[in-house]
PDB file of N, CA and C in Angstrom:
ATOM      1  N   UNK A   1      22.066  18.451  -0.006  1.00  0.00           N
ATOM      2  CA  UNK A   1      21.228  17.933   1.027  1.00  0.00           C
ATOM      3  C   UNK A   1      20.836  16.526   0.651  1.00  0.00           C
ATOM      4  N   UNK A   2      20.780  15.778   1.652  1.00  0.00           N
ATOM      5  CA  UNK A   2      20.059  14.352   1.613  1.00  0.00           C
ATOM      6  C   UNK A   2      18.769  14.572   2.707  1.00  0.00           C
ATOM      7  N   UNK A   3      17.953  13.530   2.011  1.00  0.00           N
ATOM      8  CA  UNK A   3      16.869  13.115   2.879  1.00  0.00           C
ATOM      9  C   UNK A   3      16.521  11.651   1.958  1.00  0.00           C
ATOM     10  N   UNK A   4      15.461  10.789   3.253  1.00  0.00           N
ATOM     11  CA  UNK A   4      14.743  10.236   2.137  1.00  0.00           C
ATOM     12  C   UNK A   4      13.413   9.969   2.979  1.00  0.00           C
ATOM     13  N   UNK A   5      12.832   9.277   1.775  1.00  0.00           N
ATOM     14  CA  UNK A   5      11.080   9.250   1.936  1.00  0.00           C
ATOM     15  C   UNK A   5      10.475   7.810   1.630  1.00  0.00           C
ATOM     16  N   UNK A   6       9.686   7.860   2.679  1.00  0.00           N
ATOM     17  CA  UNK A   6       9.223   6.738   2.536  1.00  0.00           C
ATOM     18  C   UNK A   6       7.836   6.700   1.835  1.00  0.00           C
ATOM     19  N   UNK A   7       7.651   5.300   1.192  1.00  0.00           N
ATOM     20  CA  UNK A   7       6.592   4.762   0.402  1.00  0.00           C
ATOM     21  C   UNK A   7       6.999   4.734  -0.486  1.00  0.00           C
ATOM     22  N   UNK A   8       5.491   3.825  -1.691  1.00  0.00           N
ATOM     23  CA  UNK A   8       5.519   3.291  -2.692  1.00  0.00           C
ATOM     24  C   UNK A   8       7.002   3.722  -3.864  1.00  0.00           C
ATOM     25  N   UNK A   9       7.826   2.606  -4.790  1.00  0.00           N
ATOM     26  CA  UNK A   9       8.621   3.516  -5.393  1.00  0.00           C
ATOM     27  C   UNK A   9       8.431   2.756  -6.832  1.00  0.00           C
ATOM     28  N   UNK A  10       7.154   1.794  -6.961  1.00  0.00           N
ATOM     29  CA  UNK A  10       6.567   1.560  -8.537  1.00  0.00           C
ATOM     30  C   UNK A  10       6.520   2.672  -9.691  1.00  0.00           C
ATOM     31  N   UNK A  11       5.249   2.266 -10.722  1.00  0.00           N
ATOM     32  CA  UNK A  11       4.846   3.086 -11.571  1.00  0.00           C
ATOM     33  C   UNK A  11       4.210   3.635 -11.580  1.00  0.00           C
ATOM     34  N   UNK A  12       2.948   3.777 -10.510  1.00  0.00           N
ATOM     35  CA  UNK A  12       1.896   3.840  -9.653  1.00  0.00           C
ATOM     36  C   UNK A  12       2.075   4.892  -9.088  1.00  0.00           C
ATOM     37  N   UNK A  13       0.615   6.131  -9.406  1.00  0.00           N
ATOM     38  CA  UNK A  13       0.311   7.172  -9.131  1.00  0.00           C
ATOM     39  C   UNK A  13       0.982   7.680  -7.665  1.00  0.00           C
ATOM     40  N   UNK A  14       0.912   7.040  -6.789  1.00  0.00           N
ATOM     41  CA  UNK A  14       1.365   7.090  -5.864  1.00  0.00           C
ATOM     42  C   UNK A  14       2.475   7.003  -5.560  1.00  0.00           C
ATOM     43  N   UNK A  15       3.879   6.611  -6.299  1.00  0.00           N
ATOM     44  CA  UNK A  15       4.915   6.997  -6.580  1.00  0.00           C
ATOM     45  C   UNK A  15       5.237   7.919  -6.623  1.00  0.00           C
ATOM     46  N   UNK A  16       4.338   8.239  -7.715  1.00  0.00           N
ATOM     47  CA  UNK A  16       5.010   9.713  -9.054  1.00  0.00           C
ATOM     48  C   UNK A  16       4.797  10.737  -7.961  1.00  0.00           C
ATOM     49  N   UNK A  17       3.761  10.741  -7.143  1.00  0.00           N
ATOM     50  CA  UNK A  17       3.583  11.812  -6.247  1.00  0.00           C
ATOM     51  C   UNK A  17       4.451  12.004  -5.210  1.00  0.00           C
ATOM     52  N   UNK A  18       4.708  10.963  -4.955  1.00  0.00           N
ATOM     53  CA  UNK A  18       5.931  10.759  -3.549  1.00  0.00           C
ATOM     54  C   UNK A  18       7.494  11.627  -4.413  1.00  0.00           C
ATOM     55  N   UNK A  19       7.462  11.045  -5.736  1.00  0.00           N
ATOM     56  CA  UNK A  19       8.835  11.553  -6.430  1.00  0.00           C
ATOM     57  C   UNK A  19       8.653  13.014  -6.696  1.00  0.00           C
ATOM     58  N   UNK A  20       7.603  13.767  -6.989  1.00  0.00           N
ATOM     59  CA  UNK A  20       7.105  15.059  -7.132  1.00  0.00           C
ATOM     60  C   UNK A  20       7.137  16.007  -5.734  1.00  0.00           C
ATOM     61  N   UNK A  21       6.848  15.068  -4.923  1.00  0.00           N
ATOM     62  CA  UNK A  21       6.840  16.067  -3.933  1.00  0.00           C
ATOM     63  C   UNK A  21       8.218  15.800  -2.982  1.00  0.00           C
ATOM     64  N   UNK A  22       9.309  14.966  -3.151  1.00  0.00           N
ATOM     65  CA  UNK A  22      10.364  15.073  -2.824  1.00  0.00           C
ATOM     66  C   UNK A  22      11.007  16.075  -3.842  1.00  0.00           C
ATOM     67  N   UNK A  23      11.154  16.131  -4.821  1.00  0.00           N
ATOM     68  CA  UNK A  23      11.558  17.251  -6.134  1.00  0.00           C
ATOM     69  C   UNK A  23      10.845  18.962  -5.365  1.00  0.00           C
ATOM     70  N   UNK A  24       9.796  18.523  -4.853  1.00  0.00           N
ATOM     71  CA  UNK A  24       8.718  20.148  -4.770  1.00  0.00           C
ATOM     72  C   UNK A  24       9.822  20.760  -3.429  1.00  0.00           C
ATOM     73  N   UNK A  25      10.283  19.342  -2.397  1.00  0.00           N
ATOM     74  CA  UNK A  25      10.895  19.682  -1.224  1.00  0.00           C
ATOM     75  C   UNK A  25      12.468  20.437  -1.446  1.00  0.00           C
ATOM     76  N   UNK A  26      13.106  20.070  -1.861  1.00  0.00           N
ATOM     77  CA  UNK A  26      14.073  20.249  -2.792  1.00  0.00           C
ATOM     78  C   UNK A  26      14.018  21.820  -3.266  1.00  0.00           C
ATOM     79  N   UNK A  27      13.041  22.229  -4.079  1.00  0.00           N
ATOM     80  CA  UNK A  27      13.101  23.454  -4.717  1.00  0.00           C
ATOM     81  C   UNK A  27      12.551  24.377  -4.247  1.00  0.00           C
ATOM     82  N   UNK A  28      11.761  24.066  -2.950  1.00  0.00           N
ATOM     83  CA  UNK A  28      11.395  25.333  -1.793  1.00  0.00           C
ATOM     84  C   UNK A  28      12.493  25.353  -0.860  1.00  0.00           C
ATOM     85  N   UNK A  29      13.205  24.506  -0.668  1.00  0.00           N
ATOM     86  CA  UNK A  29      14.598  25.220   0.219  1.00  0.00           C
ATOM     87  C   UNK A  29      15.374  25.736  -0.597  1.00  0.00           C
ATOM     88  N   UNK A  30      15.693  25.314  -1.898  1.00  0.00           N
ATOM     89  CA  UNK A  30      16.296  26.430  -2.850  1.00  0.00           C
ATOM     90  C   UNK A  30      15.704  27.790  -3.237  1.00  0.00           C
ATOM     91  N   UNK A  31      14.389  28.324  -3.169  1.00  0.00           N
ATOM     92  CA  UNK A  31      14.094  29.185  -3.490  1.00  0.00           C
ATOM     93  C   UNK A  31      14.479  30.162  -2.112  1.00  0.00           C
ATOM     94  N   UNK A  32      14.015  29.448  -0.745  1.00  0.00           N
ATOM     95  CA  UNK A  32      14.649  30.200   0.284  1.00  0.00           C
ATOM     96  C   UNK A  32      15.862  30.336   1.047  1.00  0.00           C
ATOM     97  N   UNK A  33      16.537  29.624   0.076  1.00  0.00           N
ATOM     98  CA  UNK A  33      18.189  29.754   0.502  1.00  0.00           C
ATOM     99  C   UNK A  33      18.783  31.358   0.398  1.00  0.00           C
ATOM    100  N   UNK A  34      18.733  31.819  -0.875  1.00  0.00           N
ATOM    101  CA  UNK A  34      19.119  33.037  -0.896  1.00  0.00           C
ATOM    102  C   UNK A  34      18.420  34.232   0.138  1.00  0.00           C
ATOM    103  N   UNK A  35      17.346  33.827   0.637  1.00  0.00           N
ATOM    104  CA  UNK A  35      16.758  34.886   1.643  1.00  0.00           C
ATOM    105  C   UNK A  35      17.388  34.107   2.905  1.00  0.00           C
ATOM    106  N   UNK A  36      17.974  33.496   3.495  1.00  0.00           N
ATOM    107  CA  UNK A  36      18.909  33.113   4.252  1.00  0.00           C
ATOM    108  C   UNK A  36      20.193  33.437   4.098  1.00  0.00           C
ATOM    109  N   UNK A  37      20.835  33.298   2.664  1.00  0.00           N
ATOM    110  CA  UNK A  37      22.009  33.902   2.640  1.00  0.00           C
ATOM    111  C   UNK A  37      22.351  35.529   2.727  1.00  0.00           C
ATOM    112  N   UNK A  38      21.127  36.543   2.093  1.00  0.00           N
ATOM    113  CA  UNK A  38      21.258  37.605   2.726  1.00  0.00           C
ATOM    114  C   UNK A  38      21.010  38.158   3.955  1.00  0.00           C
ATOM    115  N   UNK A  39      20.433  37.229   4.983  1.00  0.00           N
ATOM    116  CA  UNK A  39      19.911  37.620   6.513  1.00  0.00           C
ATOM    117  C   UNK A  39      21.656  37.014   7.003  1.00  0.00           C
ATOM    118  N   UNK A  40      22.013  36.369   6.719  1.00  0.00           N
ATOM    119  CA  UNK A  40      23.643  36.117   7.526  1.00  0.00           C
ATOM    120  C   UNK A  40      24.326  36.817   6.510  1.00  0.00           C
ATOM    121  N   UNK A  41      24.878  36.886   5.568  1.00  0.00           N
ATOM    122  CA  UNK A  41      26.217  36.617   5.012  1.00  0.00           C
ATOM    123  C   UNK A  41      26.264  37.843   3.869  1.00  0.00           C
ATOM    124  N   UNK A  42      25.217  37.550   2.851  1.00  0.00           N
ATOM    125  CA  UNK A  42      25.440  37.854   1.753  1.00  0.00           C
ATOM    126  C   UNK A  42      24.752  39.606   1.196  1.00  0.00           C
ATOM    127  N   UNK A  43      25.108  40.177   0.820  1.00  0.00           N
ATOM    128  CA  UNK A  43      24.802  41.762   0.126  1.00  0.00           C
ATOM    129  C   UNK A  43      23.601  41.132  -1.002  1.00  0.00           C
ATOM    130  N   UNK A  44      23.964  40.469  -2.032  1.00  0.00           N
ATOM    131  CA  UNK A  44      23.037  40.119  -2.895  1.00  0.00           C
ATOM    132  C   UNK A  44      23.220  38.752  -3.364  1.00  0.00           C
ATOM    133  N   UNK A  45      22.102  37.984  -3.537  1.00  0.00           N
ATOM    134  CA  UNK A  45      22.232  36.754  -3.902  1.00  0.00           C
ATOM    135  C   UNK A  45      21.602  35.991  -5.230  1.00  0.00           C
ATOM    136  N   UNK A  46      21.784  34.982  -6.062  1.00  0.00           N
ATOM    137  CA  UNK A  46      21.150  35.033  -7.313  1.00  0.00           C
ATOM    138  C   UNK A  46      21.545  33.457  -7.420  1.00  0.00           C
ATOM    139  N   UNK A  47      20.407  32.597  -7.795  1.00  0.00           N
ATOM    140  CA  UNK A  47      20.723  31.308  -7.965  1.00  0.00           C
ATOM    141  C   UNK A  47      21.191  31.159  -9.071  1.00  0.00           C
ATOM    142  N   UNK A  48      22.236  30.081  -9.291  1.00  0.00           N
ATOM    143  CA  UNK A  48      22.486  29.687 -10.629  1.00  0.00           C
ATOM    144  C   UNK A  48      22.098  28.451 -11.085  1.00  0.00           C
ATOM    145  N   UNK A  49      21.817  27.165 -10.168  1.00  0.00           N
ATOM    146  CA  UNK A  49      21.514  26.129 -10.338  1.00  0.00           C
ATOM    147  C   UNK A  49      20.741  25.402  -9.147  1.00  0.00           C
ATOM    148  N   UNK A  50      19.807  24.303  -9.349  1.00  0.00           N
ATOM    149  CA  UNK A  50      19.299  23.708  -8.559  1.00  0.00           C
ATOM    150  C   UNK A  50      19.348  22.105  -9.626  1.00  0.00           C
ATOM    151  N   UNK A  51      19.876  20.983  -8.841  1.00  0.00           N
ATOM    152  CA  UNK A  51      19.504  19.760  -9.254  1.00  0.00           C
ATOM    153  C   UNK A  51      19.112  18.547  -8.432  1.00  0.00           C
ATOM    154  N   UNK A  52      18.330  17.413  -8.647  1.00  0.00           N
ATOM    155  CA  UNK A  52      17.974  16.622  -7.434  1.00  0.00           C
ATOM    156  C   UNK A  52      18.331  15.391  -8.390  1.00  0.00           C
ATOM    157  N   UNK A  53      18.231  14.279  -7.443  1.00  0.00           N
ATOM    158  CA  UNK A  53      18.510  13.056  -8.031  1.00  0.00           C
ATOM    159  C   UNK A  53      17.888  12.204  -7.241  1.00  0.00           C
ATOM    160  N   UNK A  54      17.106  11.210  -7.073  1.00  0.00           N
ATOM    161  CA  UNK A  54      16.275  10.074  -6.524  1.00  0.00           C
ATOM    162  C   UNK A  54      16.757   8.987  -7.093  1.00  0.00           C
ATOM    163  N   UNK A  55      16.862   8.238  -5.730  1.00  0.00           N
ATOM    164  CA  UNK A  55      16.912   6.972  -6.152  1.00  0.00           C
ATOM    165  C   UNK A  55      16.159   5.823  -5.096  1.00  0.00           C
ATOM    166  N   UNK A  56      15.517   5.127  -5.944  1.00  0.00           N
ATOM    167  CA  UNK A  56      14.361   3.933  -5.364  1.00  0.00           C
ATOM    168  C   UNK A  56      15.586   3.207  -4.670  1.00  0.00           C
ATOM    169  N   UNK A  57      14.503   2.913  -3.136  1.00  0.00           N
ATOM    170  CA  UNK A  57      15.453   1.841  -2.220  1.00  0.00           C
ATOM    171  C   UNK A  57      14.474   0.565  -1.557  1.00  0.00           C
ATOM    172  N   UNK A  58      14.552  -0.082  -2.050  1.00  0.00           N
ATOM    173  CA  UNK A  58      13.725  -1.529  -2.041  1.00  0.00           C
ATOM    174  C   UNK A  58      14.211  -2.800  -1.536  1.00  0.00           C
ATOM    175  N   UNK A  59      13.747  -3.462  -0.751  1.00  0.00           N
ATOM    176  CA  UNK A  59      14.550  -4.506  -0.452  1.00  0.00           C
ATOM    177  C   UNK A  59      13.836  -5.925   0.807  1.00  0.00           C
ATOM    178  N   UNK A  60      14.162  -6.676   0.782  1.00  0.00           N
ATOM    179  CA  UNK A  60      13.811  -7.308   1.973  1.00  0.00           C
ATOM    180  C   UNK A  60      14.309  -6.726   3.191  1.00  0.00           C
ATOM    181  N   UNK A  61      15.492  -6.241   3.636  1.00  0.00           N
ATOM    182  CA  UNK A  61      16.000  -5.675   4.912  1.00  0.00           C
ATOM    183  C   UNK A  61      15.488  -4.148   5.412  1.00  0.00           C
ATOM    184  N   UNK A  62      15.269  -3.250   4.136  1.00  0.00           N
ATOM    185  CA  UNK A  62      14.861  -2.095   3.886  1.00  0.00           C
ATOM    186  C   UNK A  62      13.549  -1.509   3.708  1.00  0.00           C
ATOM    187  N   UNK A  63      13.239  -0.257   4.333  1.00  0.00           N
ATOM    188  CA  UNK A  63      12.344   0.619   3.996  1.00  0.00           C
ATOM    189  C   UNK A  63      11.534   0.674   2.502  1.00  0.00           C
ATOM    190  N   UNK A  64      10.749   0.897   1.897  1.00  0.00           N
ATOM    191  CA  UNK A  64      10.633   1.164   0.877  1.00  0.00           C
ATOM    192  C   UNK A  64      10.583   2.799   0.767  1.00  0.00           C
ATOM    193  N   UNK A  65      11.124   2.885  -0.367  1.00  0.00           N
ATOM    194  CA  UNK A  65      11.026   4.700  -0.363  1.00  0.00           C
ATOM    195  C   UNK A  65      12.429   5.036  -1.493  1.00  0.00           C
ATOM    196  N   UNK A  66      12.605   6.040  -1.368  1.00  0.00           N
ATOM    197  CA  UNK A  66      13.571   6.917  -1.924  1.00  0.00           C
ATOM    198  C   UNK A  66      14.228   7.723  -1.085  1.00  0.00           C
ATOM    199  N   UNK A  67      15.453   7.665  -2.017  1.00  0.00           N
ATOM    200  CA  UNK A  67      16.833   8.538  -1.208  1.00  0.00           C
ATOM    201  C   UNK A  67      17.054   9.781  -2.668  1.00  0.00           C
ATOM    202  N   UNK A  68      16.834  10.740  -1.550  1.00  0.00           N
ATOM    203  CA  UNK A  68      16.841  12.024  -2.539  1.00  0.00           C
ATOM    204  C   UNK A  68      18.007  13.113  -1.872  1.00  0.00           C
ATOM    205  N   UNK A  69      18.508  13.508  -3.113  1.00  0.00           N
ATOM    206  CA  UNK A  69      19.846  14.291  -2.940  1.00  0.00           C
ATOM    207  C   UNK A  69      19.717  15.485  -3.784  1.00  0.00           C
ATOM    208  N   UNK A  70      19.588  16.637  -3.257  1.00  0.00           N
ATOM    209  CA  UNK A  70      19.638  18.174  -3.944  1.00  0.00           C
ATOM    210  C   UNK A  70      20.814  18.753  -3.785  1.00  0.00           C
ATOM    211  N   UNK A  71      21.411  19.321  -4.938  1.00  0.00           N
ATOM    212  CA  UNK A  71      22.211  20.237  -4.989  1.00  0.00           C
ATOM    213  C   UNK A  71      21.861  21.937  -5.345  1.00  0.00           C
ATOM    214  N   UNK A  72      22.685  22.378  -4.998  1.00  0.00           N
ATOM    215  CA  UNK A  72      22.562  24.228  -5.634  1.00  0.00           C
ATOM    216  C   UNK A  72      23.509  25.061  -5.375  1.00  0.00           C
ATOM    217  N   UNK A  73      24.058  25.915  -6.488  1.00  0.00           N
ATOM    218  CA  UNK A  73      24.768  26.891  -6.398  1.00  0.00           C
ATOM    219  C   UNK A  73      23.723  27.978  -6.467  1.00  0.00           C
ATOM    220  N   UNK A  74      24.743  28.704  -5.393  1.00  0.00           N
ATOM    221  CA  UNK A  74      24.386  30.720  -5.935  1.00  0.00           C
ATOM    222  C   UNK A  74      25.740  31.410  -5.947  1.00  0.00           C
ATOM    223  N   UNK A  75      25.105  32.762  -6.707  1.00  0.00           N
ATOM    224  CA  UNK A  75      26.260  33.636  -6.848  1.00  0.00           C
ATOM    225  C   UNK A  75      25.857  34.585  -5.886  1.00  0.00           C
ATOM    226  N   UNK A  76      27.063  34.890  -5.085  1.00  0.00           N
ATOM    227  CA  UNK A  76      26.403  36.202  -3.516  1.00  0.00           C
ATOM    228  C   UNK A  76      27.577  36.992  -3.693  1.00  0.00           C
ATOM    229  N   UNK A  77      27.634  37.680  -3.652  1.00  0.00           N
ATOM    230  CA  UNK A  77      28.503  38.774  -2.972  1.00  0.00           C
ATOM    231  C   UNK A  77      28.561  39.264  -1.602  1.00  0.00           C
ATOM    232  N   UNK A  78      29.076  39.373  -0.951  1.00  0.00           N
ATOM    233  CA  UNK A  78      30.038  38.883   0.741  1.00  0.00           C
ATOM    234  C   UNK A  78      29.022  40.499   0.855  1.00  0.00           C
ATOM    235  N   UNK A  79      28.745  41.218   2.221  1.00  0.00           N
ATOM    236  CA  UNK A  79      28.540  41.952   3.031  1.00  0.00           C
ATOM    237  C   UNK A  79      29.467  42.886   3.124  1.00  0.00           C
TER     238      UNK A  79
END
């Protein structure tokens, strides 16, 4: 998944929170992925990984904010 977010992308409290709670966004759709994958698809489901990556986007032409990218595997077994 991509998204991104806007505001501050300093050293400044207000950063760290913006970067925390893009990370928090990230790992509540991973926690409810697998209760999605067993309502369609899956018999049983079990995460194996979740990772995110941010990156500050700054500029004269640009937004200030961050571009955040989550990944995740699970292991399911089919229906």
């Amino acid at each position: 998944m991509n998204f991104f977010v806007a505001g501050p992308t300093g050293d400044g409290d207000e950063a760290q929170k913006l970067r925390d709670r893009a990370r928090r966004t990230v790992y509540e759709m991973a926690a409810r992925e697998c209760d999605l994958l067993r309502e369609v698809l899956a018999k049983d489901c079990r995460m194996e990984s979740v990772s995110t990556n941010i990156n500050r986007q700054y500029g004269q032409q640009q937004q200030e904010g961050f571009n955040v990218n989550g990944a995740m595997n699970f292991q399911i077994s089919i229906k």
